[in-house]
PDB file of N, CA and C in Angstrom:
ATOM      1  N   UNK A   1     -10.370 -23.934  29.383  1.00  0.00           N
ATOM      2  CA  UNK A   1     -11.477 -23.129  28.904  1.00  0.00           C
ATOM      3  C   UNK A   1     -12.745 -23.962  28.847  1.00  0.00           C
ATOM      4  N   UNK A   2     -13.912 -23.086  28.730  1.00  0.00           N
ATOM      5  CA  UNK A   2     -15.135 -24.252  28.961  1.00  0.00           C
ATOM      6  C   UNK A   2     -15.278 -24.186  27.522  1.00  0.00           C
ATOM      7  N   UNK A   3     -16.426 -25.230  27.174  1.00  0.00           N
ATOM      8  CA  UNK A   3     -16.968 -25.587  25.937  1.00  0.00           C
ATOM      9  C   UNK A   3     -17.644 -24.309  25.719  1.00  0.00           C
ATOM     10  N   UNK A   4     -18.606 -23.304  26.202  1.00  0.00           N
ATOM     11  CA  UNK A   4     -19.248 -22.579  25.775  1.00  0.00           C
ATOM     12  C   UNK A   4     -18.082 -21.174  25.537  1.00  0.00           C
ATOM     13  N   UNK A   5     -17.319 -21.447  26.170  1.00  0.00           N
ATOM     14  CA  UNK A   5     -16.295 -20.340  25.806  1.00  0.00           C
ATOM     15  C   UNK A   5     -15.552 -20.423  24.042  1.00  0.00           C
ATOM     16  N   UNK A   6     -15.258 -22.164  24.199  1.00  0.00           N
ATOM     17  CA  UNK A   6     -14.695 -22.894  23.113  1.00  0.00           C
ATOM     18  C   UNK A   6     -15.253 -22.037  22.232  1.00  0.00           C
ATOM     19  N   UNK A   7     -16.747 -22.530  22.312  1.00  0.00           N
ATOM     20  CA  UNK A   7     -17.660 -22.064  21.307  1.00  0.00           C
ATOM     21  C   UNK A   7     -17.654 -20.794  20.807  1.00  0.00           C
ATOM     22  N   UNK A   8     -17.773 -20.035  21.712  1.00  0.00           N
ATOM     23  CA  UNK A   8     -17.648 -18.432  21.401  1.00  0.00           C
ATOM     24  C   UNK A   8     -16.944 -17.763  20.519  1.00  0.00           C
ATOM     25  N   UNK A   9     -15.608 -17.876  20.994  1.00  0.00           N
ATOM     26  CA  UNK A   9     -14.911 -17.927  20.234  1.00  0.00           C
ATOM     27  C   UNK A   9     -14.061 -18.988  18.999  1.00  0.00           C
ATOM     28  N   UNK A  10     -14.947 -19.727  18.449  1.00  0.00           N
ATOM     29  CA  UNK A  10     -15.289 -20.320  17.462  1.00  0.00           C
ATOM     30  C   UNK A  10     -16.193 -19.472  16.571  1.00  0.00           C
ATOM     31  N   UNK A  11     -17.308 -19.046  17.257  1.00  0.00           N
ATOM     32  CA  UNK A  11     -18.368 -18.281  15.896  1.00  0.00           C
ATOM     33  C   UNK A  11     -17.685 -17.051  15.783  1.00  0.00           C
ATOM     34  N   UNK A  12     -17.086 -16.914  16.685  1.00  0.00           N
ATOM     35  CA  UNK A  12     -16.182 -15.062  16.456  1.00  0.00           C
ATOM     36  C   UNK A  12     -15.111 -15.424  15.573  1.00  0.00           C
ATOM     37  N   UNK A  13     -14.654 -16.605  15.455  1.00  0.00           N
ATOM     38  CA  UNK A  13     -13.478 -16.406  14.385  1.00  0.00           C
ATOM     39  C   UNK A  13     -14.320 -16.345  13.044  1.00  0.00           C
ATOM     40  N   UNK A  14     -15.065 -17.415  13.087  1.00  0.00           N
ATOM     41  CA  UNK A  14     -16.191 -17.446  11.806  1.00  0.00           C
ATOM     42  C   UNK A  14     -15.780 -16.437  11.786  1.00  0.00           C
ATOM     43  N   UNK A  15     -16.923 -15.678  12.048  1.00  0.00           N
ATOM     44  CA  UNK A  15     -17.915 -14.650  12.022  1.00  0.00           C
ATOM     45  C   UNK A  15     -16.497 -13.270  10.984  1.00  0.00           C
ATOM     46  N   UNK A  16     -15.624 -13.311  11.527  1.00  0.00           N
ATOM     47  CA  UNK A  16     -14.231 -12.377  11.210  1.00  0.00           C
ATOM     48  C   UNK A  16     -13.660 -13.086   9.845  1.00  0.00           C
ATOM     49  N   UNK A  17     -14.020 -14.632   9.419  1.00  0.00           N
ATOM     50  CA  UNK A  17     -13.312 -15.174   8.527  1.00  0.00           C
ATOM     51  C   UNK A  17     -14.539 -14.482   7.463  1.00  0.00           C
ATOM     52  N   UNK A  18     -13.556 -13.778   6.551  1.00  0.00           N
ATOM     53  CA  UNK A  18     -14.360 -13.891   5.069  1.00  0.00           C
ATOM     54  C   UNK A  18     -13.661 -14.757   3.864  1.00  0.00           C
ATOM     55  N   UNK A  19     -14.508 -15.539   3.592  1.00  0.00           N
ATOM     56  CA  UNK A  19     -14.309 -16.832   2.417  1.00  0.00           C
ATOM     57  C   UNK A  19     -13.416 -16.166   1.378  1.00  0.00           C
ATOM     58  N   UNK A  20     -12.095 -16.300   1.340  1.00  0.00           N
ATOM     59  CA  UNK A  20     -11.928 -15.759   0.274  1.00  0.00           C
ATOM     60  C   UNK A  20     -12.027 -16.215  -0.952  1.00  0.00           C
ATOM     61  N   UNK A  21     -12.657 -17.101  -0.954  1.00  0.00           N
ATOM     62  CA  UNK A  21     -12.994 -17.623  -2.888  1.00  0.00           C
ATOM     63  C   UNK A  21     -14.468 -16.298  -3.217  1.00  0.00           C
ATOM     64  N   UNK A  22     -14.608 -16.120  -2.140  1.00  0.00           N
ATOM     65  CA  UNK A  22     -15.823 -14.770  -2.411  1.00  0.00           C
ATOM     66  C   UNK A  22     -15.792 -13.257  -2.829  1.00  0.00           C
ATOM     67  N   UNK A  23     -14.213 -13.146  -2.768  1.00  0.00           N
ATOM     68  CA  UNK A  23     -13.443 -12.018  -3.146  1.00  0.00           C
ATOM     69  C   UNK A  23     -13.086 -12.041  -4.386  1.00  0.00           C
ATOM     70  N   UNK A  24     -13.264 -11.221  -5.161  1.00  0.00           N
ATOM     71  CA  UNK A  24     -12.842 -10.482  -6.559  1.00  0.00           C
ATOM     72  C   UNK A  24     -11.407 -10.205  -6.055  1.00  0.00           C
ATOM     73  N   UNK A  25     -10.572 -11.083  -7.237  1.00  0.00           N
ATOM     74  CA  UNK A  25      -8.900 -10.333  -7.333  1.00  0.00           C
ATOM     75  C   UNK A  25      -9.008  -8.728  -7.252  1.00  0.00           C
ATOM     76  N   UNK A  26     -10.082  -8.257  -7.680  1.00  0.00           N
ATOM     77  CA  UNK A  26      -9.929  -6.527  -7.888  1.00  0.00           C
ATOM     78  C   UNK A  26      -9.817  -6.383  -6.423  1.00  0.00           C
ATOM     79  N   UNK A  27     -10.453  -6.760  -5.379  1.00  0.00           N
ATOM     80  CA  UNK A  27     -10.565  -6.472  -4.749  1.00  0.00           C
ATOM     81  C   UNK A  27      -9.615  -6.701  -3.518  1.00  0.00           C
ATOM     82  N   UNK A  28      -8.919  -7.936  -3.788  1.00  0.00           N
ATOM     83  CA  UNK A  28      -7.816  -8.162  -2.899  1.00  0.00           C
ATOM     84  C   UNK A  28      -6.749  -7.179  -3.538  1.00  0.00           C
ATOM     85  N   UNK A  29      -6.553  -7.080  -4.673  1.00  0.00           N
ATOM     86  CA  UNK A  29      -5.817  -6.249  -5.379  1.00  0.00           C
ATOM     87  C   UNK A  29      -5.552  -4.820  -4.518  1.00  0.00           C
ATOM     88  N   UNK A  30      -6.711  -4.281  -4.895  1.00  0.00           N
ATOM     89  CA  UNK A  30      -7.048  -2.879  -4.089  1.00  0.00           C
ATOM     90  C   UNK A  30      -6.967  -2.956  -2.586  1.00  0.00           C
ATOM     91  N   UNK A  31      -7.509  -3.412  -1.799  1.00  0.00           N
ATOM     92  CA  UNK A  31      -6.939  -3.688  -0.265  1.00  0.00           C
ATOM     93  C   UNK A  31      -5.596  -3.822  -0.539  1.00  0.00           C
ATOM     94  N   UNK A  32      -5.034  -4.553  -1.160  1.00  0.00           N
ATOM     95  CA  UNK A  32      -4.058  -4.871  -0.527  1.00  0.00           C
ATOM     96  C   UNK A  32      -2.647  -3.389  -0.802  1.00  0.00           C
ATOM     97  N   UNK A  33      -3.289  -2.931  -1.991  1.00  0.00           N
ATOM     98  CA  UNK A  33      -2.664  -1.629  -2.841  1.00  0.00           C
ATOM     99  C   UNK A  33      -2.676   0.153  -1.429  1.00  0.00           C
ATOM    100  N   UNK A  34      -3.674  -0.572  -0.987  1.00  0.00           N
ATOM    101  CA  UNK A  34      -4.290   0.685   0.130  1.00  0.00           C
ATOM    102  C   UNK A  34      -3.837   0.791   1.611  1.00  0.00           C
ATOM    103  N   UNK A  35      -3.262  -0.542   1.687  1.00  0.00           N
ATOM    104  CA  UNK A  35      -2.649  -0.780   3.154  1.00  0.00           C
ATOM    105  C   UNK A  35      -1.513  -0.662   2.609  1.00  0.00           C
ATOM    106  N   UNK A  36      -0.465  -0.940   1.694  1.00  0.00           N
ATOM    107  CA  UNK A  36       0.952  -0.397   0.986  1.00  0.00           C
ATOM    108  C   UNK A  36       1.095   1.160   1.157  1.00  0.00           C
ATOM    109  N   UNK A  37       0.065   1.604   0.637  1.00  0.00           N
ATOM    110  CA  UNK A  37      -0.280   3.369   0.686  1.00  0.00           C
ATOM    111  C   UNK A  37      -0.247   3.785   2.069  1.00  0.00           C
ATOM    112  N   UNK A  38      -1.169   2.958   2.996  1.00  0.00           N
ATOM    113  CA  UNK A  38      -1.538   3.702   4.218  1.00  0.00           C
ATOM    114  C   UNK A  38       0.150   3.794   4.876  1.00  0.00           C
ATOM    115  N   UNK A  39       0.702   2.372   4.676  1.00  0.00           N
ATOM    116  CA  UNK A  39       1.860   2.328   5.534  1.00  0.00           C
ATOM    117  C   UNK A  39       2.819   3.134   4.807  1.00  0.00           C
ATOM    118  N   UNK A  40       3.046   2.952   3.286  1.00  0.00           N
ATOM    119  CA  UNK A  40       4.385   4.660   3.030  1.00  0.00           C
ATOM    120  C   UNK A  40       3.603   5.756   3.384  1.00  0.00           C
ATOM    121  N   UNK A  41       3.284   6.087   3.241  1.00  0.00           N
ATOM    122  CA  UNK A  41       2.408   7.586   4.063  1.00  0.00           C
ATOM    123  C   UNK A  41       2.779   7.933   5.340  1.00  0.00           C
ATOM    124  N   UNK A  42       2.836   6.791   6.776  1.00  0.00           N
ATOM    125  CA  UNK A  42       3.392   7.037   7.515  1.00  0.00           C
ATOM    126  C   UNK A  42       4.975   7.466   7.745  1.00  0.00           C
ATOM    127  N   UNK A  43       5.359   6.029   6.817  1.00  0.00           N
ATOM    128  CA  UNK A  43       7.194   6.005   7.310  1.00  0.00           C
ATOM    129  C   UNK A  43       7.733   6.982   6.392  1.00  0.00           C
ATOM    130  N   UNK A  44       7.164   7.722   4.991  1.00  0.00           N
ATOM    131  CA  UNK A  44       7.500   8.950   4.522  1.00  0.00           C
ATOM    132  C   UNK A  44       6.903  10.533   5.185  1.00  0.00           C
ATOM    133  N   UNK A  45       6.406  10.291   6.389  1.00  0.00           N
ATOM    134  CA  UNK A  45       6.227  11.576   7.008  1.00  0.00           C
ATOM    135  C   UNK A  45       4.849  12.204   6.989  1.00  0.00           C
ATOM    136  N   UNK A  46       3.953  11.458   6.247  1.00  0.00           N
ATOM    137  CA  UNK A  46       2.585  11.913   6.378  1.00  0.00           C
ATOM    138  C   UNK A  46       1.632  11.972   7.098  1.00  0.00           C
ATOM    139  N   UNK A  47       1.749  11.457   8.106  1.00  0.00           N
ATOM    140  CA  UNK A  47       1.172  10.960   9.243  1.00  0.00           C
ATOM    141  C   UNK A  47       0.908  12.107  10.767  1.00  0.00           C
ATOM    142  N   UNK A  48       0.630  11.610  11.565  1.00  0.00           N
ATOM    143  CA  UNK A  48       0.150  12.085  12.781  1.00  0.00           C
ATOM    144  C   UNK A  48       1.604  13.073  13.456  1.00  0.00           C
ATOM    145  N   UNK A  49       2.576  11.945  13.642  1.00  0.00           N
ATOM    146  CA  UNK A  49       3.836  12.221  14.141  1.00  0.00           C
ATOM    147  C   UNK A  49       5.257  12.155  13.644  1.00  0.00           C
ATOM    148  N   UNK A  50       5.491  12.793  12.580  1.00  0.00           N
ATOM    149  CA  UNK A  50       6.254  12.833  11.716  1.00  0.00           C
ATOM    150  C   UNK A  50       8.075  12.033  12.357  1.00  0.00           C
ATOM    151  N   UNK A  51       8.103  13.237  13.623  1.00  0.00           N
ATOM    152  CA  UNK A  51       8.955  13.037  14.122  1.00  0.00           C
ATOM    153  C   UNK A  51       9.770  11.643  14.540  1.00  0.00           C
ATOM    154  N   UNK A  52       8.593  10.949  15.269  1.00  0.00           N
ATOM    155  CA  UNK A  52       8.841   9.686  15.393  1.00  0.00           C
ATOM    156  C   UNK A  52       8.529   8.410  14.359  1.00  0.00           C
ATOM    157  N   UNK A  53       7.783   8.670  13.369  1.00  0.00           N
ATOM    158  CA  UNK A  53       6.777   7.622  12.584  1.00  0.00           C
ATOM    159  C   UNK A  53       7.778   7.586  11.160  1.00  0.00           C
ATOM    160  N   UNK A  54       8.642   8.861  10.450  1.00  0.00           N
ATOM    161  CA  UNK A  54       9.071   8.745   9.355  1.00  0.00           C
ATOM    162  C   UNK A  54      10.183   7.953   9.761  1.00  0.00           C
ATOM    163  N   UNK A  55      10.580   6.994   8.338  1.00  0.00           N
ATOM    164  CA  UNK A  55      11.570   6.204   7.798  1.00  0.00           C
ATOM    165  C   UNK A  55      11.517   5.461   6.538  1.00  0.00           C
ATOM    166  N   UNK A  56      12.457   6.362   6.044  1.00  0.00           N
ATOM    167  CA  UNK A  56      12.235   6.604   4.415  1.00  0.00           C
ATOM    168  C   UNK A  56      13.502   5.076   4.024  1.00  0.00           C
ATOM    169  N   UNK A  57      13.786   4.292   4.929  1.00  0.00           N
ATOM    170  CA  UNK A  57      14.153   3.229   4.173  1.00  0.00           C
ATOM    171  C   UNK A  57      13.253   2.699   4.229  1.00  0.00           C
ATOM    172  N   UNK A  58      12.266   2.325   4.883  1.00  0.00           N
ATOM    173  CA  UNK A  58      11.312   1.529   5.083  1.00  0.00           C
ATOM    174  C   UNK A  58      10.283   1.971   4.408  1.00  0.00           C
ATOM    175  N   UNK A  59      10.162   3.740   4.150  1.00  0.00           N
ATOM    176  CA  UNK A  59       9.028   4.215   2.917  1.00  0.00           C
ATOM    177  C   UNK A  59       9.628   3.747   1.364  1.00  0.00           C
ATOM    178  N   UNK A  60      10.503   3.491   1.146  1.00  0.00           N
ATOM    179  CA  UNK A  60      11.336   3.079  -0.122  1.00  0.00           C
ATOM    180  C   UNK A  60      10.813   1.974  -0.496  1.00  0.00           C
ATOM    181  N   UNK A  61      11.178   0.831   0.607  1.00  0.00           N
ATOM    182  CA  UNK A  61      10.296  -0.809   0.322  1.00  0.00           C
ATOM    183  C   UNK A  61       8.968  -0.541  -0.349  1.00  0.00           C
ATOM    184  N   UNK A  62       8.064   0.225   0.310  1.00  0.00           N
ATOM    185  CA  UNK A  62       6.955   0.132   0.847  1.00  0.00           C
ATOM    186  C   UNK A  62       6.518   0.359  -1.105  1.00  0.00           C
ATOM    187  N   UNK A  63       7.118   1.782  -0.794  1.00  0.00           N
ATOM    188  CA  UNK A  63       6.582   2.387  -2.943  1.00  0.00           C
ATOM    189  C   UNK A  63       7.088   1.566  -3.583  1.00  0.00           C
ATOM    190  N   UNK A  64       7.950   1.271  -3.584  1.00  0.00           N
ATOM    191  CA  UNK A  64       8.225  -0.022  -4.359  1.00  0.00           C
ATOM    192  C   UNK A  64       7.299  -1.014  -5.042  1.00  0.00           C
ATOM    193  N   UNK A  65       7.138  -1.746  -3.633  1.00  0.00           N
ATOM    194  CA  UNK A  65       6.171  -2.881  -3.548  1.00  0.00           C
ATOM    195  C   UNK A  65       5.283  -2.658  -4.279  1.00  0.00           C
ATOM    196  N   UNK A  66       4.749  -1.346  -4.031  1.00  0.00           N
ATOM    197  CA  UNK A  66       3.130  -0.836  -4.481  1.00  0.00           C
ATOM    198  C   UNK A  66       3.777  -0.524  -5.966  1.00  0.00           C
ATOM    199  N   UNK A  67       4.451   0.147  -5.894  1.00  0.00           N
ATOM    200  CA  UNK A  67       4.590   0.332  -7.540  1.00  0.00           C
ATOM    201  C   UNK A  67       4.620  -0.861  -8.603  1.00  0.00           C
ATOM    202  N   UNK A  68       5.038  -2.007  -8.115  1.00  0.00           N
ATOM    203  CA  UNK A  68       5.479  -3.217  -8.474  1.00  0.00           C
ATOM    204  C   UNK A  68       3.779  -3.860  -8.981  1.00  0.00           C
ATOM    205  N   UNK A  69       2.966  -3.668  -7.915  1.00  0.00           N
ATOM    206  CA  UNK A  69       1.406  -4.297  -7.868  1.00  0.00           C
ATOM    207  C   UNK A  69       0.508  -3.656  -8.841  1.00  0.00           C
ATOM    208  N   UNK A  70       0.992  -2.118  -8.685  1.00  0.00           N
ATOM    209  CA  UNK A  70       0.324  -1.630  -9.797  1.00  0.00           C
ATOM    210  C   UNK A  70       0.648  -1.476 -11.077  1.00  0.00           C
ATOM    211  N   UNK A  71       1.548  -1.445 -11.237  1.00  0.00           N
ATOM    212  CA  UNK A  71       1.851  -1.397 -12.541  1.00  0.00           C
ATOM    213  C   UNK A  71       1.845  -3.512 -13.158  1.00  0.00           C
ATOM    214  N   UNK A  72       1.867  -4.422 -12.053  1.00  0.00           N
ATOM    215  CA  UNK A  72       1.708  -5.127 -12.873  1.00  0.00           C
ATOM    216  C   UNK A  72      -0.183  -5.384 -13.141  1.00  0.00           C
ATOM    217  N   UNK A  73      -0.466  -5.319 -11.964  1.00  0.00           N
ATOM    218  CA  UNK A  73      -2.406  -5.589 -12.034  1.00  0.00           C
ATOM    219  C   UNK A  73      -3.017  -4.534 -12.611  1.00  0.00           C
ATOM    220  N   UNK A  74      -2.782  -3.290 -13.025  1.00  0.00           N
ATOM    221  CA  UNK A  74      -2.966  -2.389 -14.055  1.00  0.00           C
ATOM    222  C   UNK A  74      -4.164  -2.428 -15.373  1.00  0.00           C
ATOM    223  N   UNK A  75      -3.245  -3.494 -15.774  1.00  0.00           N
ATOM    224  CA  UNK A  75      -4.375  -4.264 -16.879  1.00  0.00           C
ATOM    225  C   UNK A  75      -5.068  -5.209 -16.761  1.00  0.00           C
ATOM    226  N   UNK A  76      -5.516  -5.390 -15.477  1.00  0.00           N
ATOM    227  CA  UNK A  76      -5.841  -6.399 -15.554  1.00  0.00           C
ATOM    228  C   UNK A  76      -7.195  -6.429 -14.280  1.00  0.00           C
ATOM    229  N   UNK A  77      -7.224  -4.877 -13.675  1.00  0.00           N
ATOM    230  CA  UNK A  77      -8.552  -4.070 -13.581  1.00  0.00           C
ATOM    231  C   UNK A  77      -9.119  -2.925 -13.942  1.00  0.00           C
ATOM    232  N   UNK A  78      -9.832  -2.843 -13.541  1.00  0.00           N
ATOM    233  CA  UNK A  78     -10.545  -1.719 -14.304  1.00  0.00           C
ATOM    234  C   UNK A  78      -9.645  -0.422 -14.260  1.00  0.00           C
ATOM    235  N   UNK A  79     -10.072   0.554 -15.028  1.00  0.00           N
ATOM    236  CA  UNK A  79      -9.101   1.846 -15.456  1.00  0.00           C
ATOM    237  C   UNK A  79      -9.481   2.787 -14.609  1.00  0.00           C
ATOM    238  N   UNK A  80     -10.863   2.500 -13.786  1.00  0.00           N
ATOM    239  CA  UNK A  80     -11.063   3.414 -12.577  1.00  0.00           C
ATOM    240  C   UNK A  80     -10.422   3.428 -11.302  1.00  0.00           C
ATOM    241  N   UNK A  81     -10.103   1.868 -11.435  1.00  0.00           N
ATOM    242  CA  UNK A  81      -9.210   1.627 -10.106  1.00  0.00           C
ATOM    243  C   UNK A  81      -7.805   2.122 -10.248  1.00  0.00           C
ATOM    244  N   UNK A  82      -7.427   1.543 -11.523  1.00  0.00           N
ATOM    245  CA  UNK A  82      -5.736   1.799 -11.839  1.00  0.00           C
ATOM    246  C   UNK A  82      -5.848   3.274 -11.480  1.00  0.00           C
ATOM    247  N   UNK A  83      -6.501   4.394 -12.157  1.00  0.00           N
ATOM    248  CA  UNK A  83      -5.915   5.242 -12.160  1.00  0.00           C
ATOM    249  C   UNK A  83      -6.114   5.924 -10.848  1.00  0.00           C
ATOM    250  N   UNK A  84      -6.870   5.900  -9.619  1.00  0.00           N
ATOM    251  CA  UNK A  84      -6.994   6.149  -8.327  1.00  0.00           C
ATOM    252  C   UNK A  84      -5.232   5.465  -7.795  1.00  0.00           C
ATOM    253  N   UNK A  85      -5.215   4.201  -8.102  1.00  0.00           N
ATOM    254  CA  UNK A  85      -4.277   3.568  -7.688  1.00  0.00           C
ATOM    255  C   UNK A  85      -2.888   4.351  -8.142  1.00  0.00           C
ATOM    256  N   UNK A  86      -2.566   4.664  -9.650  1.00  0.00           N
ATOM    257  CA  UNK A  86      -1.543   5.720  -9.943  1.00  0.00           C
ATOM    258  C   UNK A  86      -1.518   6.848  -9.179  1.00  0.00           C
ATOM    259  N   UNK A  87      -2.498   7.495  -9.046  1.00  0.00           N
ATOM    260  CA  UNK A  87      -2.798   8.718  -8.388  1.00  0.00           C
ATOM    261  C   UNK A  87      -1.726   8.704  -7.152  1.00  0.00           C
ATOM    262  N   UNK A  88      -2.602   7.287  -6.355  1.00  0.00           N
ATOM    263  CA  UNK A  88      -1.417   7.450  -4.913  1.00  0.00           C
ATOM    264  C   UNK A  88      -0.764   6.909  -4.707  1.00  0.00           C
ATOM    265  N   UNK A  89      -0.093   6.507  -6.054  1.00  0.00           N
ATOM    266  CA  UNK A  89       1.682   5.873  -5.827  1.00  0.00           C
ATOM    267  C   UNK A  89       2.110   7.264  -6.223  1.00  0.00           C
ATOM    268  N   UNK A  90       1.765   7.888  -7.563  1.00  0.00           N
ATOM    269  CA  UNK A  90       2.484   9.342  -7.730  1.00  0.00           C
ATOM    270  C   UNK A  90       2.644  10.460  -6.472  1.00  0.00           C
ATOM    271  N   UNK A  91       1.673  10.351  -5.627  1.00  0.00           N
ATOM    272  CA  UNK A  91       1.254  11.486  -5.080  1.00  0.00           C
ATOM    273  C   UNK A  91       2.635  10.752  -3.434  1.00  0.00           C
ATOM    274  N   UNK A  92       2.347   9.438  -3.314  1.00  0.00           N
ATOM    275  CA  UNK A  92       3.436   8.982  -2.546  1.00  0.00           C
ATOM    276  C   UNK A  92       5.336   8.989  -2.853  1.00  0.00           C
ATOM    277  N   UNK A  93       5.160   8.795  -4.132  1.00  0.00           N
ATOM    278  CA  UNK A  93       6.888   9.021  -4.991  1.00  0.00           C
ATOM    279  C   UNK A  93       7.186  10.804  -4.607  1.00  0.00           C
ATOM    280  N   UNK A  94       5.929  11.376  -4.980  1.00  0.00           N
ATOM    281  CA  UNK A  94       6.305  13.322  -5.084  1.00  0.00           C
ATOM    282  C   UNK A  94       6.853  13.390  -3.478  1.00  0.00           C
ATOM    283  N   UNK A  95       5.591  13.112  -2.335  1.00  0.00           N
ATOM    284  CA  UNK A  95       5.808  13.015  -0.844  1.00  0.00           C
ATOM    285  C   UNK A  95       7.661  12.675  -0.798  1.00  0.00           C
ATOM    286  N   UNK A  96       7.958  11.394  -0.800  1.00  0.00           N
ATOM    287  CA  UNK A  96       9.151  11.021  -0.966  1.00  0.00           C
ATOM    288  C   UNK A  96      10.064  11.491  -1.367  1.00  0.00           C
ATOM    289  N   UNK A  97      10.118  12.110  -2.407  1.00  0.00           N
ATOM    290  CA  UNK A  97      11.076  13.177  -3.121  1.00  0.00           C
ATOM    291  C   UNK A  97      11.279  14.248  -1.787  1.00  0.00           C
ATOM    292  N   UNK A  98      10.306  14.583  -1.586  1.00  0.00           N
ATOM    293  CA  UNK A  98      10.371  16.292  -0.749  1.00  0.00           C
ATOM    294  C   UNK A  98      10.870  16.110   1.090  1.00  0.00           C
ATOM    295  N   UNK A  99      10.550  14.836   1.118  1.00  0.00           N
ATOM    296  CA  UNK A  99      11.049  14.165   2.715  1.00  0.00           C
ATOM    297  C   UNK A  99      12.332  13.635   2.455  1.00  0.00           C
ATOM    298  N   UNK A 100      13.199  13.463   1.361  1.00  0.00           N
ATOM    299  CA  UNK A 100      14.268  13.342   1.367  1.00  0.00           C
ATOM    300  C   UNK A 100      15.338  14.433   1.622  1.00  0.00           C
ATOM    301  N   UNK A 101      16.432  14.380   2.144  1.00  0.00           N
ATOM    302  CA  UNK A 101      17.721  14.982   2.819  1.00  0.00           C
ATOM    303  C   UNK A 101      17.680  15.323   1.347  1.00  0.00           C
ATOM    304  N   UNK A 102      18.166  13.859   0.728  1.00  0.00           N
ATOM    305  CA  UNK A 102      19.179  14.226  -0.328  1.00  0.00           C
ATOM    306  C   UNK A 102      18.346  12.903  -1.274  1.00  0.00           C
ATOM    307  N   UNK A 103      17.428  13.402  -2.114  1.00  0.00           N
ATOM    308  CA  UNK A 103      16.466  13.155  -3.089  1.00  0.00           C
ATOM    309  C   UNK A 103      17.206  12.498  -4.221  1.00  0.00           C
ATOM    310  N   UNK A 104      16.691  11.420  -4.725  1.00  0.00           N
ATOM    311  CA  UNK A 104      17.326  10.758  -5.831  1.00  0.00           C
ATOM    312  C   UNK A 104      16.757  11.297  -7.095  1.00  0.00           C
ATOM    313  N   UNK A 105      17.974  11.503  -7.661  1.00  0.00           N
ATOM    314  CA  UNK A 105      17.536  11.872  -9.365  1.00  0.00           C
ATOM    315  C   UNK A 105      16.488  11.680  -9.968  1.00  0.00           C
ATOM    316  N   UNK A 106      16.107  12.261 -10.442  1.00  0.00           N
ATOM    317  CA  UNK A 106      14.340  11.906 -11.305  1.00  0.00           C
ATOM    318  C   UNK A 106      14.589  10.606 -12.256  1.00  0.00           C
ATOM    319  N   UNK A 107      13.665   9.276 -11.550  1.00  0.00           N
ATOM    320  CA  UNK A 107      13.937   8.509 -12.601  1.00  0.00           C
ATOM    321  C   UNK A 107      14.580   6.948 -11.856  1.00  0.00           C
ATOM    322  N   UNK A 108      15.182   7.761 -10.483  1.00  0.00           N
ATOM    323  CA  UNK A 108      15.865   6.542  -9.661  1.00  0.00           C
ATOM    324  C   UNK A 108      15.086   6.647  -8.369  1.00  0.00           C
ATOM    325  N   UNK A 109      14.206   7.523  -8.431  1.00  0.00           N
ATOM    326  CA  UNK A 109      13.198   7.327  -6.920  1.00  0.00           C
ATOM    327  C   UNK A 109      12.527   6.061  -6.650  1.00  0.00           C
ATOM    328  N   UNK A 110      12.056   6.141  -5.528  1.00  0.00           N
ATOM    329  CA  UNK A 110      11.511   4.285  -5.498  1.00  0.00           C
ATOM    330  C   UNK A 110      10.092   4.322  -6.209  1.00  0.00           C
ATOM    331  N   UNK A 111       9.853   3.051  -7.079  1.00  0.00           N
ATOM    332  CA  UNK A 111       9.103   2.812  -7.547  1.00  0.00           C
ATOM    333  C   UNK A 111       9.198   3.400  -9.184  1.00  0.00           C
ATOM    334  N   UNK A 112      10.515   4.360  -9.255  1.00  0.00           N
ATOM    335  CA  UNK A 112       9.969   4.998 -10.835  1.00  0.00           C
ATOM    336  C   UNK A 112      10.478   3.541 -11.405  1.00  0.00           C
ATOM    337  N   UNK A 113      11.133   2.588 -10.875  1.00  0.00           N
ATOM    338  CA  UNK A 113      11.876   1.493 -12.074  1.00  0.00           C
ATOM    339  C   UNK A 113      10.599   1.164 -12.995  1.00  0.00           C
ATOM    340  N   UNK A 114       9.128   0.901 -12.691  1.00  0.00           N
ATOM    341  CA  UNK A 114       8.235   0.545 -12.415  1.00  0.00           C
ATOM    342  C   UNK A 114       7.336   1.630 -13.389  1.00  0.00           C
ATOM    343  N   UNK A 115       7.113   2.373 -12.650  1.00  0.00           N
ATOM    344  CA  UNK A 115       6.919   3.390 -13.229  1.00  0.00           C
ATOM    345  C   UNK A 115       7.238   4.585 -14.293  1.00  0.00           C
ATOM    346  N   UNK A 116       8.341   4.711 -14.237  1.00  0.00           N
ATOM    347  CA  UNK A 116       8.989   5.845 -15.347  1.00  0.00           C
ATOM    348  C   UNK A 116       9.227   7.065 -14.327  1.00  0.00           C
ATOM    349  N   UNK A 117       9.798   8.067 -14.565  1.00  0.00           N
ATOM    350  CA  UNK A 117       9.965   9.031 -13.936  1.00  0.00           C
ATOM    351  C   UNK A 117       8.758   9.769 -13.233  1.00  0.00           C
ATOM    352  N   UNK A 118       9.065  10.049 -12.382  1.00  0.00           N
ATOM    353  CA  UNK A 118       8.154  10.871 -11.166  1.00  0.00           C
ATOM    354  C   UNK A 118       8.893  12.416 -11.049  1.00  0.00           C
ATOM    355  N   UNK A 119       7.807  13.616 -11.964  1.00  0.00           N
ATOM    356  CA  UNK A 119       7.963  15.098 -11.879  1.00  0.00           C
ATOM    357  C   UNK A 119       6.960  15.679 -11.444  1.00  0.00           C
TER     358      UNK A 119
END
């Protein structure tokens, strides 16, 4: 590769790197809470192509995880975020319930450990 190429892509990685000492935990928090969401949404059936895209073992991990993040970072941002953030773990646990064959008891769905029951 030439040097001016080197270069190029040198300021393009820059340029894509954001410092993260410049980031607010809220904020890695929340990204990171929203890409958990985006991806159960798909593999529980919400998505474009149900047919091919759902997989509710892999939507199980997914609420989990997120349930796990929110309920522990909860207190520890603001109550505008948490409760957007409850919103779409609940609204992802209900999804889950209704894309299941054979739906787990109220209470053993993914993420209620975490949470408490999902009605």
């Amino acid at each position: 590769m030439s040097d001016a190429h080197d270069h190029a892509y040198e300021d393009a990685a820059t340029a894509a790197t954001r410092d993260i000492a410049d980031v607010a935990a809220v904020e890695v928090i929340t990204t990171t809470a929203v890409h958990l969401m985006s991806a159960a949404a798909v593999k529980t059936g919400l998505a474009d192509d149900p047919d091919t895209q759902t997989d509710l073992d892999e939507a199980r991990k997914l609420i989990n995880a997120l349930a796990g993040l929110v309920t522990a970072s909860a207190p520890d941002i603001s109550d505008m975020h948490a409760r957007s953030l409850r919103d779409g773990l609940r609204s992802l646990q209900l999804a889950f319930r209704e894309a299941s064959p054979f739906p787990d008891p109220i209470g053993e769905g993914p993420g209620e450990k975490w949470t408490g029951p999902v009605t």
